[in-house]
PDB file of N, CA and C in Angstrom:
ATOM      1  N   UNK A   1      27.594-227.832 119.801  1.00  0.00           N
ATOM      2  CA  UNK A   1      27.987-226.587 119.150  1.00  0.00           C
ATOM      3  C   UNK A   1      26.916-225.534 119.446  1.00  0.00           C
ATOM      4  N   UNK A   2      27.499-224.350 120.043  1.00  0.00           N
ATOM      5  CA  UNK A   2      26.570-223.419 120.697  1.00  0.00           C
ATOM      6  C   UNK A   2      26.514-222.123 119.738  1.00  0.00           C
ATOM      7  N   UNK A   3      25.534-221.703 119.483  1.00  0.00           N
ATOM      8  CA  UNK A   3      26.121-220.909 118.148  1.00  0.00           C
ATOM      9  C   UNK A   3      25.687-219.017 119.566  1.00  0.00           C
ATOM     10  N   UNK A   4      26.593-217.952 118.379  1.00  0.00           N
ATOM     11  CA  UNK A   4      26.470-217.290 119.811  1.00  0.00           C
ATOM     12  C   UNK A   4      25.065-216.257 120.295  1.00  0.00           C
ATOM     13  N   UNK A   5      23.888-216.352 119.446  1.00  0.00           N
ATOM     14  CA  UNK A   5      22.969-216.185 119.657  1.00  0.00           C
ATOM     15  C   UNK A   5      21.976-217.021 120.502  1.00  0.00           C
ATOM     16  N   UNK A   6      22.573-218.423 121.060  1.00  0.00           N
ATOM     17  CA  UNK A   6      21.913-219.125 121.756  1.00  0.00           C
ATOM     18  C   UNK A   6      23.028-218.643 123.357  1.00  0.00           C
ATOM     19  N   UNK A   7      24.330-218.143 123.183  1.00  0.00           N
ATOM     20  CA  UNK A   7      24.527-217.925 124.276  1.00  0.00           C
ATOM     21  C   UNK A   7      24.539-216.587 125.168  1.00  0.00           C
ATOM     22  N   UNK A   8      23.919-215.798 124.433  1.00  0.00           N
ATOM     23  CA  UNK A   8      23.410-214.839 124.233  1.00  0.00           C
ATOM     24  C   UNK A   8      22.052-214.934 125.119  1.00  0.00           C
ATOM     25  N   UNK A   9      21.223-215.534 125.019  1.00  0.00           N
ATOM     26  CA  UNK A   9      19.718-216.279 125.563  1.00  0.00           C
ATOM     27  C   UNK A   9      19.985-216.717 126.614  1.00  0.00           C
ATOM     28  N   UNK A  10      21.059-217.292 126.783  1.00  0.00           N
ATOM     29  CA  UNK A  10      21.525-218.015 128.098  1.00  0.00           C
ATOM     30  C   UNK A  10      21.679-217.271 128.740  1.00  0.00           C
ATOM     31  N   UNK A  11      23.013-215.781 128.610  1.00  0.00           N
ATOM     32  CA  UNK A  11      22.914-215.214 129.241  1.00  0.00           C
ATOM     33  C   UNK A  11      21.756-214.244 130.202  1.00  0.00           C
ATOM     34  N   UNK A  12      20.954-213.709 128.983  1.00  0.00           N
ATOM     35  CA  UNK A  12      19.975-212.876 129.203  1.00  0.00           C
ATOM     36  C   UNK A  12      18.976-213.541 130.176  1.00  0.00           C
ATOM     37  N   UNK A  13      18.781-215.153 130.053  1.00  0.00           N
ATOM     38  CA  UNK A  13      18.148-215.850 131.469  1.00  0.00           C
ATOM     39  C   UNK A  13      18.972-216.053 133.116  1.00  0.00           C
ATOM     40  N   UNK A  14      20.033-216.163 132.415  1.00  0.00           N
ATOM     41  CA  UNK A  14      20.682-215.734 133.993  1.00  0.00           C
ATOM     42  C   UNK A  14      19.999-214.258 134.307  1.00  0.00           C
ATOM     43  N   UNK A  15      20.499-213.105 133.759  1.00  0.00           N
ATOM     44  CA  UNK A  15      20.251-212.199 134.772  1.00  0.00           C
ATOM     45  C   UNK A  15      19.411-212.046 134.798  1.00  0.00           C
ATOM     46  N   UNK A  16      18.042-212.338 134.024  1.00  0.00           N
ATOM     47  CA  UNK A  16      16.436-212.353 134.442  1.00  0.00           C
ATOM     48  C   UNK A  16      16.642-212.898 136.003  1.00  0.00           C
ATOM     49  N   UNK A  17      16.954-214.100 136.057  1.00  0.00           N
ATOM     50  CA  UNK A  17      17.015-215.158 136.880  1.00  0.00           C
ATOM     51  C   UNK A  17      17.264-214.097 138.714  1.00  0.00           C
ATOM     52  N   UNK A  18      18.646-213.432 137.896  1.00  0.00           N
ATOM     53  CA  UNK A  18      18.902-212.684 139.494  1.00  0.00           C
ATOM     54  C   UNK A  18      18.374-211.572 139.753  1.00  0.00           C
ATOM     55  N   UNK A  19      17.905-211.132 138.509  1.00  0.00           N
ATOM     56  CA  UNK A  19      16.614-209.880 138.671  1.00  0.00           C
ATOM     57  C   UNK A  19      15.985-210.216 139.656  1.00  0.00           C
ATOM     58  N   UNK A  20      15.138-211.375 138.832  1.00  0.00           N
ATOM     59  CA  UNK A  20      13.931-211.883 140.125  1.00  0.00           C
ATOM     60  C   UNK A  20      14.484-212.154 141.214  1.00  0.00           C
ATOM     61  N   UNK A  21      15.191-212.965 141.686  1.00  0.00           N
ATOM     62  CA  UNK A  21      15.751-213.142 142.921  1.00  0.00           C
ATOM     63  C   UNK A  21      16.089-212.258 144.085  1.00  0.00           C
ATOM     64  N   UNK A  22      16.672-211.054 143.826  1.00  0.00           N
ATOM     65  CA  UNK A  22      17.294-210.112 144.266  1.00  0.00           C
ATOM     66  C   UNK A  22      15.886-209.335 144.327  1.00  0.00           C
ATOM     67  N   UNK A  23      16.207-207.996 145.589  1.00  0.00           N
ATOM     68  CA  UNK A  23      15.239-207.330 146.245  1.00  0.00           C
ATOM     69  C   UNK A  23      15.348-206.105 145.617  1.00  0.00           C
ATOM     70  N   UNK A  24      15.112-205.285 144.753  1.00  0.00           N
ATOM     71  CA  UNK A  24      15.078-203.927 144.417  1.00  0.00           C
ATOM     72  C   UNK A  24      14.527-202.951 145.551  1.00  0.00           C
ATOM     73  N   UNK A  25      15.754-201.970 145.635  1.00  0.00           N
ATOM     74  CA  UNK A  25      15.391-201.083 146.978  1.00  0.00           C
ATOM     75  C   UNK A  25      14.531-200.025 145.995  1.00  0.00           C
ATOM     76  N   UNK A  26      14.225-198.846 146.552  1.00  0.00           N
ATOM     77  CA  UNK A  26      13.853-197.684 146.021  1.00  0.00           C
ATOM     78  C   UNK A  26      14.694-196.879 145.344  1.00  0.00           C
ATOM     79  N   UNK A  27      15.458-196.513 145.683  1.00  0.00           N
ATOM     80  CA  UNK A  27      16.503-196.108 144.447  1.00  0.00           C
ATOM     81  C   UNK A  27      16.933-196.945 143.205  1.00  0.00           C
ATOM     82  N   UNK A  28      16.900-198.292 143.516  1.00  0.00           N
ATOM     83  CA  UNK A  28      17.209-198.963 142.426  1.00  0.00           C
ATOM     84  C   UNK A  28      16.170-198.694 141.351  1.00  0.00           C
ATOM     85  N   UNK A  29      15.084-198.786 141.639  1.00  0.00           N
ATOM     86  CA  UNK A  29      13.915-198.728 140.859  1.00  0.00           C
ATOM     87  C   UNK A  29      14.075-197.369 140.142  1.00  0.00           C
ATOM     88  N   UNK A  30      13.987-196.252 141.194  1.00  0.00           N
ATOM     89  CA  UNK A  30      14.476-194.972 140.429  1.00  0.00           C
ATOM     90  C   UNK A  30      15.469-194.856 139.616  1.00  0.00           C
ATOM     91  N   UNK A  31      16.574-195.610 139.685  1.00  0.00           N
ATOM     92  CA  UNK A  31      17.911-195.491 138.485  1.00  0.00           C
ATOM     93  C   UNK A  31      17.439-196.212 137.514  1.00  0.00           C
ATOM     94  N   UNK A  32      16.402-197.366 137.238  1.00  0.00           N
ATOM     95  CA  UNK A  32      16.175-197.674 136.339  1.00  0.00           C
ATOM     96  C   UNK A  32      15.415-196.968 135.996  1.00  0.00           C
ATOM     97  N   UNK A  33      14.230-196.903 136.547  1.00  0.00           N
ATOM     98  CA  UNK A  33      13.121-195.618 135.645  1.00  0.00           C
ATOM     99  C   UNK A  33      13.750-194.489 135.186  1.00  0.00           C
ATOM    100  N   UNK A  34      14.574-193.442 135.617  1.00  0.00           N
ATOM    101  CA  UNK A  34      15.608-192.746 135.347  1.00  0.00           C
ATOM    102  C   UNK A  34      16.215-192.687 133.914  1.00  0.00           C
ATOM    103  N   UNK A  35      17.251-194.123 133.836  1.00  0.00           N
ATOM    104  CA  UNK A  35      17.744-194.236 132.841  1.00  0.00           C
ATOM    105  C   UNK A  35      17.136-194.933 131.860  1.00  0.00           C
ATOM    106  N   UNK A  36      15.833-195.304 131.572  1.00  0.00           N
ATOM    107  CA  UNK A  36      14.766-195.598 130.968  1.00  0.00           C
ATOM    108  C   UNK A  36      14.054-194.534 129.978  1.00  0.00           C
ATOM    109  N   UNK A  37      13.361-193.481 130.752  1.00  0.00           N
ATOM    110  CA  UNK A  37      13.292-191.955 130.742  1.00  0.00           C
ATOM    111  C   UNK A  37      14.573-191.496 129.957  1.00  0.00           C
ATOM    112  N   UNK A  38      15.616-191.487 130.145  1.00  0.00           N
ATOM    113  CA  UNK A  38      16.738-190.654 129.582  1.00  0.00           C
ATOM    114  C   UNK A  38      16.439-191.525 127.961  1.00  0.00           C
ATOM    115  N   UNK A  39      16.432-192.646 128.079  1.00  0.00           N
ATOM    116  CA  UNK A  39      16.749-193.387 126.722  1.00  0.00           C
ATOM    117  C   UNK A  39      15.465-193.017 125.807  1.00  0.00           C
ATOM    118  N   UNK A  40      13.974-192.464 126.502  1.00  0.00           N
ATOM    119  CA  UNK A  40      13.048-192.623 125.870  1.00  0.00           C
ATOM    120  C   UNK A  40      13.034-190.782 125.373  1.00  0.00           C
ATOM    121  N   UNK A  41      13.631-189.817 125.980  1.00  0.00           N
ATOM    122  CA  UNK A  41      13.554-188.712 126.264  1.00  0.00           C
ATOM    123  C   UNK A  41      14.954-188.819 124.991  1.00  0.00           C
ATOM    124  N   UNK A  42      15.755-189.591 124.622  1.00  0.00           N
ATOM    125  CA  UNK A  42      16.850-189.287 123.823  1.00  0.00           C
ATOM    126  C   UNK A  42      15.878-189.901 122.561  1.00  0.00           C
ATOM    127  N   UNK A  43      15.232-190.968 122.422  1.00  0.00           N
ATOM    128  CA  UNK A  43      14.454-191.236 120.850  1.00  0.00           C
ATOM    129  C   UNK A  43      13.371-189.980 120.962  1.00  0.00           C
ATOM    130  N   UNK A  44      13.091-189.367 121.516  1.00  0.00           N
ATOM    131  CA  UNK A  44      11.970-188.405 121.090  1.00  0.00           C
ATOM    132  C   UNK A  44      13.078-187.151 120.058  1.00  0.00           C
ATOM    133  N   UNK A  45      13.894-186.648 121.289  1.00  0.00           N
ATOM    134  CA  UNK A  45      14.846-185.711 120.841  1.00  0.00           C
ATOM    135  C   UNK A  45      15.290-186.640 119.702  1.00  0.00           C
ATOM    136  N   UNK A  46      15.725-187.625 118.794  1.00  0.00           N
ATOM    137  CA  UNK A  46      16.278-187.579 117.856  1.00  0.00           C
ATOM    138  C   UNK A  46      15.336-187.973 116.868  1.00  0.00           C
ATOM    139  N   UNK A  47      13.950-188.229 116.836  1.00  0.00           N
ATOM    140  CA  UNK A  47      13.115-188.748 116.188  1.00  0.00           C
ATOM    141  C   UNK A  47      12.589-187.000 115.648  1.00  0.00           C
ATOM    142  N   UNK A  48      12.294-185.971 116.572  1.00  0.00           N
ATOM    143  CA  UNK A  48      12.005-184.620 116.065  1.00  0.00           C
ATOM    144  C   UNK A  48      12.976-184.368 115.480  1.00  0.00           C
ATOM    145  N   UNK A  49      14.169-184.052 115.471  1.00  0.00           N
ATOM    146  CA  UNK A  49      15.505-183.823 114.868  1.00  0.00           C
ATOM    147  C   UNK A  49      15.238-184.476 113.341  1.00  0.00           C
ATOM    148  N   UNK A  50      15.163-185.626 112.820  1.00  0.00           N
ATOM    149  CA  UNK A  50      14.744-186.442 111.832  1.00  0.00           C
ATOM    150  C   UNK A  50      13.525-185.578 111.010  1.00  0.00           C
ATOM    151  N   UNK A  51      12.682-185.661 111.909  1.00  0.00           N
ATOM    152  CA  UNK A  51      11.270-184.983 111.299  1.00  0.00           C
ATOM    153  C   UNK A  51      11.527-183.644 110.833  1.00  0.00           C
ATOM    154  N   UNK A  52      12.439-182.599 111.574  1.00  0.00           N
ATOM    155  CA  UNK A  52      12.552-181.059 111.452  1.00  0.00           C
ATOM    156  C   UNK A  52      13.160-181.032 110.233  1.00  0.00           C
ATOM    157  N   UNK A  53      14.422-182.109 110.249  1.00  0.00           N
ATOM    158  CA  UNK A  53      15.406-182.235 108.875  1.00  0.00           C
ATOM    159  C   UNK A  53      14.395-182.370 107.653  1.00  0.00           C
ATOM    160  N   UNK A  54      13.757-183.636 107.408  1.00  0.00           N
ATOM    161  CA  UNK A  54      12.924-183.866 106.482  1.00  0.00           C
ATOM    162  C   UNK A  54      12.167-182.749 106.051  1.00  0.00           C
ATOM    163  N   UNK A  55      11.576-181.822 106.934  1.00  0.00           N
ATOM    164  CA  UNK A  55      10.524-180.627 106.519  1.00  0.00           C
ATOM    165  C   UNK A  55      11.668-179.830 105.441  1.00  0.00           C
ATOM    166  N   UNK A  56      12.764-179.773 106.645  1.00  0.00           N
ATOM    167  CA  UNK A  56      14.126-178.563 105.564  1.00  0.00           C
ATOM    168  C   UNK A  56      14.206-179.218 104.437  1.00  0.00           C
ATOM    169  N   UNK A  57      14.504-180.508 104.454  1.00  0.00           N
ATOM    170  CA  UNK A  57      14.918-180.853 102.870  1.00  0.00           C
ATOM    171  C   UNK A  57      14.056-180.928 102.035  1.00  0.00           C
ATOM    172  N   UNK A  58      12.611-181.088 102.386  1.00  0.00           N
ATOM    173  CA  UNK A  58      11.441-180.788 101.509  1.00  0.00           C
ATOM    174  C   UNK A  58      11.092-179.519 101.333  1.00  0.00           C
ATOM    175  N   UNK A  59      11.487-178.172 102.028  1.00  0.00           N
ATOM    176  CA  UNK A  59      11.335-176.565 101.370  1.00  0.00           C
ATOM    177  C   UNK A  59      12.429-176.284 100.774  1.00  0.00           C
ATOM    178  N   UNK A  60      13.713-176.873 101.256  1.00  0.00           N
ATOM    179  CA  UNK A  60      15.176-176.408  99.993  1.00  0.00           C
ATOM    180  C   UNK A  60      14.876-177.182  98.871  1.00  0.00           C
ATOM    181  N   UNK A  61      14.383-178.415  98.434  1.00  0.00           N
ATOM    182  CA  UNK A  61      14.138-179.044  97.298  1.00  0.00           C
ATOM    183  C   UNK A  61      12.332-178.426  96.582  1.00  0.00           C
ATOM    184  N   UNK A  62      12.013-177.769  97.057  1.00  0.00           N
ATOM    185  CA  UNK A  62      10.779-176.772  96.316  1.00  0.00           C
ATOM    186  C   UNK A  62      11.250-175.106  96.208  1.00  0.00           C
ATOM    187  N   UNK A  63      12.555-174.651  96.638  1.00  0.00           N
ATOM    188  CA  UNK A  63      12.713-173.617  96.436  1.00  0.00           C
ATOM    189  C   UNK A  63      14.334-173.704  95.955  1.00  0.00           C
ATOM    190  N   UNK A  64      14.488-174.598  94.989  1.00  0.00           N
ATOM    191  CA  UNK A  64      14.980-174.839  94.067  1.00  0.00           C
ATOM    192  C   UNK A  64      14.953-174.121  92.481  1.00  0.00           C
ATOM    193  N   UNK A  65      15.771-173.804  91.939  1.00  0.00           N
ATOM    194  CA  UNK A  65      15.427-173.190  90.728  1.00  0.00           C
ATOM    195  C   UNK A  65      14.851-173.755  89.580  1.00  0.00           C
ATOM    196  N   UNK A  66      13.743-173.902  88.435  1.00  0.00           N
ATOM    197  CA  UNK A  66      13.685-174.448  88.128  1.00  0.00           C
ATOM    198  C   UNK A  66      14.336-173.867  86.234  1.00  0.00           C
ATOM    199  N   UNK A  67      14.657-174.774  85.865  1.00  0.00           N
ATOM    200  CA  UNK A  67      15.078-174.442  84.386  1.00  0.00           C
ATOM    201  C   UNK A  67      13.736-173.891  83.563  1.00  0.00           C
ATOM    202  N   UNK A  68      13.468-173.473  83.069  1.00  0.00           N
ATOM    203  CA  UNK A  68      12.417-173.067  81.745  1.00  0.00           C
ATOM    204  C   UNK A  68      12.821-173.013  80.401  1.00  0.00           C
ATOM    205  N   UNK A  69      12.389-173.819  79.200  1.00  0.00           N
ATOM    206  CA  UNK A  69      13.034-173.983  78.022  1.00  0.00           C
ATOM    207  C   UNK A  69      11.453-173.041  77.396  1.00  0.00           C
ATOM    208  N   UNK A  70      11.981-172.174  76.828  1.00  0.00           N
ATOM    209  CA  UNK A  70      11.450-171.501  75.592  1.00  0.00           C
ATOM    210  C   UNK A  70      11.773-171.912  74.415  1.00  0.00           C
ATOM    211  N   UNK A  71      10.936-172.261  73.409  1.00  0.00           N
ATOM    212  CA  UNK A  71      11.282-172.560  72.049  1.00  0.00           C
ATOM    213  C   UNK A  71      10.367-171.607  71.326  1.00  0.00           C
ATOM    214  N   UNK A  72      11.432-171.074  70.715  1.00  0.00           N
ATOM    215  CA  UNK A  72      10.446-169.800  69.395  1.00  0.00           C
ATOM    216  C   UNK A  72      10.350-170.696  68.015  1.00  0.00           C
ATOM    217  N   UNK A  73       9.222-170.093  67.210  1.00  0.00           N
ATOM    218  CA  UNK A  73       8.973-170.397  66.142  1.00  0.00           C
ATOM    219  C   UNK A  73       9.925-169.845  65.082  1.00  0.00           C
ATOM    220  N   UNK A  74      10.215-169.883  64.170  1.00  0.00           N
ATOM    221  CA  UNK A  74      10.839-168.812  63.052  1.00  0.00           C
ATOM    222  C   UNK A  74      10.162-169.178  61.769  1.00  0.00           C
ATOM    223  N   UNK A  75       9.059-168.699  61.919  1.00  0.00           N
ATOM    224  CA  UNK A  75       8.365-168.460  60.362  1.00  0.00           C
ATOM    225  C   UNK A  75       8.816-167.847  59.715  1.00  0.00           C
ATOM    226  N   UNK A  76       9.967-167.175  59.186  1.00  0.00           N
ATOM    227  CA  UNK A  76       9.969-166.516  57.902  1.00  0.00           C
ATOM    228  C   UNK A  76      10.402-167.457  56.873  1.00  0.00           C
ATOM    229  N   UNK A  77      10.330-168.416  57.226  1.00  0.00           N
ATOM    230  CA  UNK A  77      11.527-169.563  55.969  1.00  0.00           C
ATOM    231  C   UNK A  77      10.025-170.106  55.093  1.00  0.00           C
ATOM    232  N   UNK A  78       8.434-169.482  55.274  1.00  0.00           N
ATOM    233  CA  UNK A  78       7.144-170.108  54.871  1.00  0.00           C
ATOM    234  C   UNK A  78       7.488-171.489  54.602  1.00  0.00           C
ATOM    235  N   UNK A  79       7.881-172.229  55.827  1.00  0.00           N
ATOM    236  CA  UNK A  79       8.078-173.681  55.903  1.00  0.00           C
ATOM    237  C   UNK A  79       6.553-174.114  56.631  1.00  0.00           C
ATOM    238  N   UNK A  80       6.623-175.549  56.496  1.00  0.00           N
ATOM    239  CA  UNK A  80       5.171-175.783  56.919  1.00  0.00           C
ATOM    240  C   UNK A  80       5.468-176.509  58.523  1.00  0.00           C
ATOM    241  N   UNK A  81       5.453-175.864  59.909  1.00  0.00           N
ATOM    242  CA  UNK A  81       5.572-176.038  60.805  1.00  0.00           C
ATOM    243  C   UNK A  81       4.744-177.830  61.373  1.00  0.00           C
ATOM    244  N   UNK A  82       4.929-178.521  61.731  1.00  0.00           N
ATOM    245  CA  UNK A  82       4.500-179.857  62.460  1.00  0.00           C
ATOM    246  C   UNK A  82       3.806-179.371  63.659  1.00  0.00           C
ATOM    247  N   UNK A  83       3.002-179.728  63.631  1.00  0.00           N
ATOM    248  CA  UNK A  83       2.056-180.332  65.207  1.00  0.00           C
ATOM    249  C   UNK A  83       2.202-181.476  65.847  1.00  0.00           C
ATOM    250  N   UNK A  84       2.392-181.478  67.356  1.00  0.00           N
ATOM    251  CA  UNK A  84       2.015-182.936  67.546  1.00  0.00           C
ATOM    252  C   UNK A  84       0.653-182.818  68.526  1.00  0.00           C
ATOM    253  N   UNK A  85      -0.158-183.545  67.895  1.00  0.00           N
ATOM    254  CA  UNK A  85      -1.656-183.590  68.780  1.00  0.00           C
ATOM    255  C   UNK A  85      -2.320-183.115  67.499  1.00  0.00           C
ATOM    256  N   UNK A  86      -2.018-182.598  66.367  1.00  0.00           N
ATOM    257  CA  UNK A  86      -2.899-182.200  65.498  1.00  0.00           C
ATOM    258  C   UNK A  86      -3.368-180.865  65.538  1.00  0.00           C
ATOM    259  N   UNK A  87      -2.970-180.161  66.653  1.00  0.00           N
ATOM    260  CA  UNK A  87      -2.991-178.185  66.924  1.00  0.00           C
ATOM    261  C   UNK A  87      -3.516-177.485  65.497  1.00  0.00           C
ATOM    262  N   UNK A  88      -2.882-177.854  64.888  1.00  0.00           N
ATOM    263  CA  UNK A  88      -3.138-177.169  63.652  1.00  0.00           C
ATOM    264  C   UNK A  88      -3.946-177.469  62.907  1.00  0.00           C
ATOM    265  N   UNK A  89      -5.435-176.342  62.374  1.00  0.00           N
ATOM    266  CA  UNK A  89      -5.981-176.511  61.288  1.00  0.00           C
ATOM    267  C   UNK A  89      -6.111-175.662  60.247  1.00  0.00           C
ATOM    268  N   UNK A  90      -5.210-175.526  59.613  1.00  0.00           N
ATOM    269  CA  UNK A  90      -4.589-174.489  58.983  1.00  0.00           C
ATOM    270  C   UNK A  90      -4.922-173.080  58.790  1.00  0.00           C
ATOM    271  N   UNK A  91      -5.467-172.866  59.744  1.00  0.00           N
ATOM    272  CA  UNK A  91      -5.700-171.169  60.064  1.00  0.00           C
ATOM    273  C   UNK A  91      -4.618-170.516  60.117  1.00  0.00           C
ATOM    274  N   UNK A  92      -4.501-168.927  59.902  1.00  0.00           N
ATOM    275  CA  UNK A  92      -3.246-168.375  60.399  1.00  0.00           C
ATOM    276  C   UNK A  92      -3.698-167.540  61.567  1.00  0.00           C
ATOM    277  N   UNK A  93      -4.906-167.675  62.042  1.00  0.00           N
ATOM    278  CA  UNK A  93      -5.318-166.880  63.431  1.00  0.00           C
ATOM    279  C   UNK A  93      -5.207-167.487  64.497  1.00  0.00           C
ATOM    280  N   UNK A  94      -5.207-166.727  65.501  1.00  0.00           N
ATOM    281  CA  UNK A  94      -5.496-167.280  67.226  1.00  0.00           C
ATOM    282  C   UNK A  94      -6.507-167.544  67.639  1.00  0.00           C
ATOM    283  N   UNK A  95      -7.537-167.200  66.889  1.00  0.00           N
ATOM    284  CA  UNK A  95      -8.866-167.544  67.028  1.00  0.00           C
ATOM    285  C   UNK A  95      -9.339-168.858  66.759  1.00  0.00           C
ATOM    286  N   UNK A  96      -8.596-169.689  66.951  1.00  0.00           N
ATOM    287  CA  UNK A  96      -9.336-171.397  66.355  1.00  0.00           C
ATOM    288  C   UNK A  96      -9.195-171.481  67.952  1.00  0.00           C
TER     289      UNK A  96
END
């Protein structure tokens, strides 16, 4: 039982096999270097493409709006307002 990753291996040693065997002219060599080049010249072009995207989606996600919550006080009810952290020592100035 040949499972098909072992025939897969098999194959790939055959054509090693007639690689070596066989005489590569000068052009051959050039169509491979060629289309080697094209494949390495296509991961550059899509690897910058990747990188350019990432920069965009990191300045549209910082020039994003951001919400701001204001909360007012309403002292007139002379209720006794809560701190958390302890802010308060019962002054009524800005000066603490």
């Amino acid at each position: 039982m040949v499972t098909e990753a072992e025939e897969k291996v098999v194959e790939l040693q055959k054509q090693l096999n007639d690689l070596q065997n066989t005489k590569l002219t000068a052009t051959d060599m050039f169509t491979l270097i060629d289309r080697e080049s094209k494949h390495k010249t296509m991961l550059i072009v899509v690897l910058m493409i990747c990188w350019l995207l990432t920069i965009a989606g990191f300045i549209w996600y910082l020039t994003l709006p951001v919400d701001e919550v204001h909360v007012e006080q309403d002292t007139t009810d002379n209720s006794t307002a809560s701190y958390i952290g302890g802010d308060y020592n019962g002054s009524t100035t800005k000066d603490n």
